[in-house]
Protein backbone atom coordinates (compact mmCIF):
# COMPACT_ATOMS: atom_id res chain seq x y z
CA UNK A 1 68.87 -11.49 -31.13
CA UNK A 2 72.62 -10.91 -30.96
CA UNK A 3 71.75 -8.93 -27.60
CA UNK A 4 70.89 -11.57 -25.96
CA UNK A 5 74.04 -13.60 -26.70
CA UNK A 6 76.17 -11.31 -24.63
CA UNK A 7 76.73 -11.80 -21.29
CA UNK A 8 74.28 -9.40 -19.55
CA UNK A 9 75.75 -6.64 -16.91
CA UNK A 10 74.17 -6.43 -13.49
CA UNK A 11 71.83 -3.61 -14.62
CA UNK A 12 70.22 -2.18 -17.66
CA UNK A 13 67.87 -0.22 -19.24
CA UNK A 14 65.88 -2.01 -22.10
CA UNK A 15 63.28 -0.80 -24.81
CA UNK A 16 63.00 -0.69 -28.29
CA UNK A 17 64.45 0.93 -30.64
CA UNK A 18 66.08 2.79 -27.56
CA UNK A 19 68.37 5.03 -30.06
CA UNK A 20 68.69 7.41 -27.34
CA UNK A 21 68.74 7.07 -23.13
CA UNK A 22 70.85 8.74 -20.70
CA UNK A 23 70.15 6.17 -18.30
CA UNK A 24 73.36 4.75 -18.29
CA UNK A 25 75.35 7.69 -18.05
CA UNK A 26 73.34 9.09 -14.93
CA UNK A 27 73.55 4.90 -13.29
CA UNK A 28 77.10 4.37 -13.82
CA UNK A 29 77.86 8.16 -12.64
CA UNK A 30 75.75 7.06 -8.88
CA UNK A 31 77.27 3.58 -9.08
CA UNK A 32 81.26 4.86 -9.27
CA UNK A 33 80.19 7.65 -6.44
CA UNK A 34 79.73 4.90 -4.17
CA UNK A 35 82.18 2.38 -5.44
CA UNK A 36 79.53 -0.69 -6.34
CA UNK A 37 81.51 -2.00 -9.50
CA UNK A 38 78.10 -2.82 -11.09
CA UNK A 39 78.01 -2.14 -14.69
CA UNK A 40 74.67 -0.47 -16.40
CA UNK A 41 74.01 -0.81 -20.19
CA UNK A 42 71.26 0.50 -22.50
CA UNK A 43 70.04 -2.76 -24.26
CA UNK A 44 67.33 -3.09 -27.28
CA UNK A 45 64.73 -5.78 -26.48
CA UNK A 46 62.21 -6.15 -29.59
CA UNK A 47 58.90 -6.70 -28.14
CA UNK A 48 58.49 -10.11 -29.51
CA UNK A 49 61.62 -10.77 -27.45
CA UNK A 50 61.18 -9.27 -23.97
CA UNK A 51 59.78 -12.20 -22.03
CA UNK A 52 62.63 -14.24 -23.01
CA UNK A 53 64.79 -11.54 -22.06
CA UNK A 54 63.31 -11.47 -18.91
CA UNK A 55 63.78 -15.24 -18.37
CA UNK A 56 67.72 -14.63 -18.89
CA UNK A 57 68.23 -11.70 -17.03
CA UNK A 58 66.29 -13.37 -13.64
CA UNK A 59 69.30 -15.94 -13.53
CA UNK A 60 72.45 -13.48 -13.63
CA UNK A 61 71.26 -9.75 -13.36
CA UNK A 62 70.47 -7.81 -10.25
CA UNK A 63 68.19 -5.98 -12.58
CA UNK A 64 66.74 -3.35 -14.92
CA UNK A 65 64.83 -0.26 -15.84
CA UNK A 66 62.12 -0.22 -18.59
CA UNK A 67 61.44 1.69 -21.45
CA UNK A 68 58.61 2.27 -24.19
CA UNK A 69 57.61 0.26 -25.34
CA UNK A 70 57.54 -2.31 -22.43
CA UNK A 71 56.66 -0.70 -19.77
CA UNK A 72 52.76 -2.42 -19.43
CA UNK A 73 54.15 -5.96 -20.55
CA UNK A 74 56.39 -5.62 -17.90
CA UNK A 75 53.83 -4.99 -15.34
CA UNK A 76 52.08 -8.83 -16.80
CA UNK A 77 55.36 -10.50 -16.41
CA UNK A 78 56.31 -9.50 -12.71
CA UNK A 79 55.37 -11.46 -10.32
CA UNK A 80 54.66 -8.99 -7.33
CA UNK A 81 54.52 -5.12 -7.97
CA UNK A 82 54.35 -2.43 -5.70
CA UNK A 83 51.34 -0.51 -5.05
CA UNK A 84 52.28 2.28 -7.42
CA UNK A 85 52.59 0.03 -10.16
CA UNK A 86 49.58 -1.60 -9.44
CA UNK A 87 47.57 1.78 -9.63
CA UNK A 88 48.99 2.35 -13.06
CA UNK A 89 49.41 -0.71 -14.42
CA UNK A 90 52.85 -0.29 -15.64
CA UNK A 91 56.71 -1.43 -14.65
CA UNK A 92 60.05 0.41 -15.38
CA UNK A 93 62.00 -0.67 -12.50
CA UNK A 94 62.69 -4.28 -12.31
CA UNK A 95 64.52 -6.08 -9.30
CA UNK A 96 64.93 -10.42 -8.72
CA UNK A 97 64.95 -11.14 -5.54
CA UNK A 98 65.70 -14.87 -4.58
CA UNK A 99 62.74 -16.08 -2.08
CA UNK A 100 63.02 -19.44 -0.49
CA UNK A 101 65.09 -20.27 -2.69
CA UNK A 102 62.94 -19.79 -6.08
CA UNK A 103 63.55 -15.87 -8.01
CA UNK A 104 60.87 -13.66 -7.82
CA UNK A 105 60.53 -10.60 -9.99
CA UNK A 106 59.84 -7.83 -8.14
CA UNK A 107 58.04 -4.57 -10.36
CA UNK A 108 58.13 -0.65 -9.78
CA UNK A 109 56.81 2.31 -11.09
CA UNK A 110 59.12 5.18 -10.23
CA UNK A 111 57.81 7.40 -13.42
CA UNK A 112 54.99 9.13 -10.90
CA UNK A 113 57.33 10.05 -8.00
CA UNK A 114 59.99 11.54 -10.46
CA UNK A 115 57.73 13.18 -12.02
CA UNK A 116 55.83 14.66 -9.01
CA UNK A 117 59.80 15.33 -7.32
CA UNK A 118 60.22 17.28 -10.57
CA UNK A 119 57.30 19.14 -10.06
CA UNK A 120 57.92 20.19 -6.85
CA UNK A 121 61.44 21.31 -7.32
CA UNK A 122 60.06 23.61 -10.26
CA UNK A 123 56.68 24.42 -9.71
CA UNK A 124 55.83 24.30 -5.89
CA UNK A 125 51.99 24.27 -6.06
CA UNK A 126 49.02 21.86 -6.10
CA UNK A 127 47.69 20.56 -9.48
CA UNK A 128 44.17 21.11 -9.95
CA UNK A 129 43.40 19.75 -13.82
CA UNK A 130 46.17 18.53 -16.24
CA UNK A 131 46.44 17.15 -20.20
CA UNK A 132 48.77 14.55 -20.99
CA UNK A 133 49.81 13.99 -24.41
CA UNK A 134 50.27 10.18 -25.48
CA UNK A 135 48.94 7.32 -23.61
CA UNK A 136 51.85 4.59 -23.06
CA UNK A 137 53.40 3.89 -20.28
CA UNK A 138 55.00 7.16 -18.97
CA UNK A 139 51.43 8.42 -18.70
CA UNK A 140 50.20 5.88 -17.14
CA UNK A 141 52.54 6.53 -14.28
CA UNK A 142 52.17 10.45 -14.57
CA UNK A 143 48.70 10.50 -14.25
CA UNK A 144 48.79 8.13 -11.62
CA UNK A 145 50.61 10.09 -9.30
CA UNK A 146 48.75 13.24 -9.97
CA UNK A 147 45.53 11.08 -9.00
CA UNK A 148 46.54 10.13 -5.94
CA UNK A 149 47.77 13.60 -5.13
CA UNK A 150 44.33 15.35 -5.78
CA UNK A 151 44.52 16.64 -9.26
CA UNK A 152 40.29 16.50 -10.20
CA UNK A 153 40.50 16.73 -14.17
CA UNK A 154 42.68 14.89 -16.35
CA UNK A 155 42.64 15.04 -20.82
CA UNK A 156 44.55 12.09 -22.35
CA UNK A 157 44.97 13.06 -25.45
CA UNK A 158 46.12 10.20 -27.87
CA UNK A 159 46.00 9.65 -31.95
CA UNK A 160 44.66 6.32 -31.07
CA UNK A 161 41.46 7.44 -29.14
CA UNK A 162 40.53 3.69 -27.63
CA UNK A 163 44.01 3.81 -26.22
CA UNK A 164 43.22 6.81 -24.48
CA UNK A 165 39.74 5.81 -23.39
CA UNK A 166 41.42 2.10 -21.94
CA UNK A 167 43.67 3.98 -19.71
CA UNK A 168 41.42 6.50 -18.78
CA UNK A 169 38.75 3.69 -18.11
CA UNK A 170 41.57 2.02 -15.82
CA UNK A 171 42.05 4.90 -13.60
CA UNK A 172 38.37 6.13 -13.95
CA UNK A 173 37.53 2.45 -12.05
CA UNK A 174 40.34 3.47 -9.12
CA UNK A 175 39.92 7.11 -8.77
CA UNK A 176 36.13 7.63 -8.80
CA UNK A 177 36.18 11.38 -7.67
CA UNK A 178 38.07 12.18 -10.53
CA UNK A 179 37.09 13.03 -13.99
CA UNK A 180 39.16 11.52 -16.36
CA UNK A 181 38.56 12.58 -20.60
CA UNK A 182 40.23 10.77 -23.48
CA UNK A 183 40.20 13.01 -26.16
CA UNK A 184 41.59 12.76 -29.74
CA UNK A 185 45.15 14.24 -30.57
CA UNK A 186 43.33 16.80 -32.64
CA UNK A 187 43.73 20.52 -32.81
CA UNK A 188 40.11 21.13 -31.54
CA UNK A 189 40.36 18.88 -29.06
CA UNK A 190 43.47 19.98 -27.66
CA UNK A 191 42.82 23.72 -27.65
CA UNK A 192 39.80 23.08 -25.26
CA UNK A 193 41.70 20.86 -22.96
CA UNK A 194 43.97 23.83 -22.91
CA UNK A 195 41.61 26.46 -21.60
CA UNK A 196 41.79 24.73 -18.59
CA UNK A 197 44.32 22.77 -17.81
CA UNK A 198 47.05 23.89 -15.49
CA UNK A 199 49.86 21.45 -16.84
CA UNK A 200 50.33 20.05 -19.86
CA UNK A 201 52.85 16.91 -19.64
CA UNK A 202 54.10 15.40 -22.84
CA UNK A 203 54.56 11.98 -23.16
CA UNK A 204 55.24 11.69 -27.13
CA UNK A 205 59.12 11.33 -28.52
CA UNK A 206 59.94 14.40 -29.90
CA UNK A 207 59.95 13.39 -33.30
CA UNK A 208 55.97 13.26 -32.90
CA UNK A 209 55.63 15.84 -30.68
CA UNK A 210 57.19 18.42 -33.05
CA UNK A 211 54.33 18.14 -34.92
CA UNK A 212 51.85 19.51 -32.23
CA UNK A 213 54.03 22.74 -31.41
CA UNK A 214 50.81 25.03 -33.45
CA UNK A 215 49.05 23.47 -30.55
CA UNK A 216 50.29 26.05 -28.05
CA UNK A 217 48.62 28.95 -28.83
CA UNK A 218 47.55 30.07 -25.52
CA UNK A 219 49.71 32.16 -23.08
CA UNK A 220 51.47 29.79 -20.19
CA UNK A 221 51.53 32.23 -18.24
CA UNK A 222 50.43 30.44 -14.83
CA UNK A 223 51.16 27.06 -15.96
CA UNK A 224 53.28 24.23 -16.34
CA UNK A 225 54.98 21.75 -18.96
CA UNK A 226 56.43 19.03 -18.32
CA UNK A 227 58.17 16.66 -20.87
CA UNK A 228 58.95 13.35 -20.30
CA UNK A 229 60.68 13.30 -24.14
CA UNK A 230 63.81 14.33 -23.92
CA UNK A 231 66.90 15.08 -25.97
CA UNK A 232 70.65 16.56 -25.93
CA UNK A 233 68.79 19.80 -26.83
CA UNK A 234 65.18 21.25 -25.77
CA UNK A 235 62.79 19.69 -28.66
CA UNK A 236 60.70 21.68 -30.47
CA UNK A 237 57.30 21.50 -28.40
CA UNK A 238 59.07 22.28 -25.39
CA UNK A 239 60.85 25.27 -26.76
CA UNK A 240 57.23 26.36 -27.99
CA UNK A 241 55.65 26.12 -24.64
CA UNK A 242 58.99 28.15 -22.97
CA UNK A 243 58.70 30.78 -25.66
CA UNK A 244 54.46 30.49 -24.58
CA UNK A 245 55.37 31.44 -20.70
CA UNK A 246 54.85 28.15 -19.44
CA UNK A 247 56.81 27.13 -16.33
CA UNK A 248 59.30 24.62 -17.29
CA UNK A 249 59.95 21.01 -15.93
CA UNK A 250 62.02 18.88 -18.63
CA UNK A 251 62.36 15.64 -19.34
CA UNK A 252 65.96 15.36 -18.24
CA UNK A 253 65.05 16.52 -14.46
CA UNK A 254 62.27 13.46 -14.58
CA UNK A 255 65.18 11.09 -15.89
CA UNK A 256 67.36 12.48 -12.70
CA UNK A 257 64.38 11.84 -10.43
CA UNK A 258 63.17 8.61 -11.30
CA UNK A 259 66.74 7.25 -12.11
CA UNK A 260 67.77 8.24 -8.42
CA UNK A 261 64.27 6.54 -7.10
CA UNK A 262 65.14 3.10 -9.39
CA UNK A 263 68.50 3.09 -8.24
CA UNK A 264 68.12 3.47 -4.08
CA UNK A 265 65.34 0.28 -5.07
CA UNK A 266 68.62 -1.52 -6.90
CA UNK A 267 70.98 -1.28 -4.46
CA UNK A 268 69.22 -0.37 -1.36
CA UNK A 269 71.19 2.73 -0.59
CA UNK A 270 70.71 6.51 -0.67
CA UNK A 271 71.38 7.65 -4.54
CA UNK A 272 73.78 10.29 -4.94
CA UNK A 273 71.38 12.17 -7.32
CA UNK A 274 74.31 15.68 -7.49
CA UNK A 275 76.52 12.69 -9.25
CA UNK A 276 73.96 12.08 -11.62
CA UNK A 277 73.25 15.94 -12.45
CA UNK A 278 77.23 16.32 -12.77
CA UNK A 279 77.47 14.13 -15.34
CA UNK A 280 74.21 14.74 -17.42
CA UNK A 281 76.21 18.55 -17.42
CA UNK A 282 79.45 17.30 -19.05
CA UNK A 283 77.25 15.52 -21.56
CA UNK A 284 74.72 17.96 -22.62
CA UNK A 285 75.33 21.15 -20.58
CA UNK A 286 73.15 22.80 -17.79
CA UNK A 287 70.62 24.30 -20.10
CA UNK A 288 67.94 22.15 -18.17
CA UNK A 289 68.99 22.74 -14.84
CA UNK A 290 67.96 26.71 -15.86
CA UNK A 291 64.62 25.83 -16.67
């Protein structure tokens, strides 16, 4: 992979295709606040080539966040993860660390926390029951965190229903007050979810999730969504839901979040997260800081 030849920066993002992140932009804008001449690039790892990407990057970077599609093989290739990412069972924050004198690789999840952080910025109240949309790794971490923070009733809603039903299984084994229901990403399905749930978090790229925008018939008035997709411009689902009365929490305020969690655990300093939001508004504008 011509990637690979190039001599690799001290921190990166990596997924596959990864046609579009903002990770770089918000990384670079927290490392120049502080001065750390680190450099952060956005680099596509096929999956067939991620553990010998990982085997490179342990002997020069400092290293990297993950994206889909990686984030669970991640998790299998660390070789200690936090207790986060054990609970969910996926990695997008990767560190080496040298230990007597061998590298360890050293595996986060901070998908949950920015996503609850984004929550409470926007929202400011306790989640009883929730649906997530899609089943990768984003989810994972989502539902994780809302778990652990109480929430009693979660839909996974996937078009692959044993995908659903394996994650839900997973958490269903950890969080045994819970009740956890993998459903099918069908219309039927997902307008029944929707009766109750109070937040509905989408974890599909918008591309797919355009195609569920009929979905949203019922008023939001009272409730949340939450996208971890997102885009220069509000997609199409998440303009649906705003248009519905939903509260809004987008995908960019999760990026901020997350990004700022993943990069105090890179450099062990306090993130300037208002250098992050600056730049993210002289790329795209503030229209997500109005949400």
């Amino acid at each position: 992979m011509q990637e690979m030849e190039k001599v690799l920066p001290e921190l990166a993002v990596i997924g596959w295709p990864l046609q579009k992140t903002f990770s770089p932009i918000i990384q670079n804008a927290a490392l120049k606040s502080l001065g750390i001449t680190w450099r952060y690039e956005a680099i596509p790892v096929p999956p067939d080539e991620v553990d010998k990407f990982f085997f490179k990057a342990s002997k020069t970077m400092k290293g990297f966040n993950v994206t889909m599609p990686h984030k669970y093989r991640a998790y299998e290739l660390c070789d200690k993860k936090d207790d986060f990412a054990n609970i969910c069972g996926a990695v997008n924050t990767v560190v080496f660390r040298q230990i007597e004198g061998k590298i360890k690789i050293f595996g986060y999840n901070t998908d949950g926390p920015g996503l609850m952080r984004a929550l409470r910025e926007r929202a400011k109240k306790t989640i009883g029951s929730a649906l997530f949309l899609g089943a990768g790794g984003a989810a994972a971490g989502g539902i994780a965190a809302l778990l652990a923070s109480g929430t009693s009733r979660i839909y996974i809603a996937n078009r692959t229903l044993k995908k659903a039903e394996d994650l839900a299984e997973s958490f269903r084994r950890k969080f045994k007050t819970s009740e956890i229901v993998a459903i099918e990403l069908k219309r039927e399905q997902i307008l029944e979810a929707l009766k109750e749930a109070e937040l509905v978090v989408n974890c599909i790229p918008d591309e797919g999730a355009a195609s569920l925008e009929d979905f949203l018939v019922e008023a939001g008035k009272d409730r949340i969504f939450c996208d971890f997709s997102y885009g220069e411009k509000p997609g199409r689902l998440y303009l649906r839901a705003e248009k519905a009365g939903y509260t809004m929490v987008s995908g960019i305020e999760i990026l901020v979040w997350q990004g700022a969690y993943a990069f105090e655990i890179f450099t062990g300093v306090e993130c300037p997260v208002e250098s992050m939001k600056n730049a993210l508004v002289e790329k795209i504008g503030s229209w997500w800081l109005a949400c």
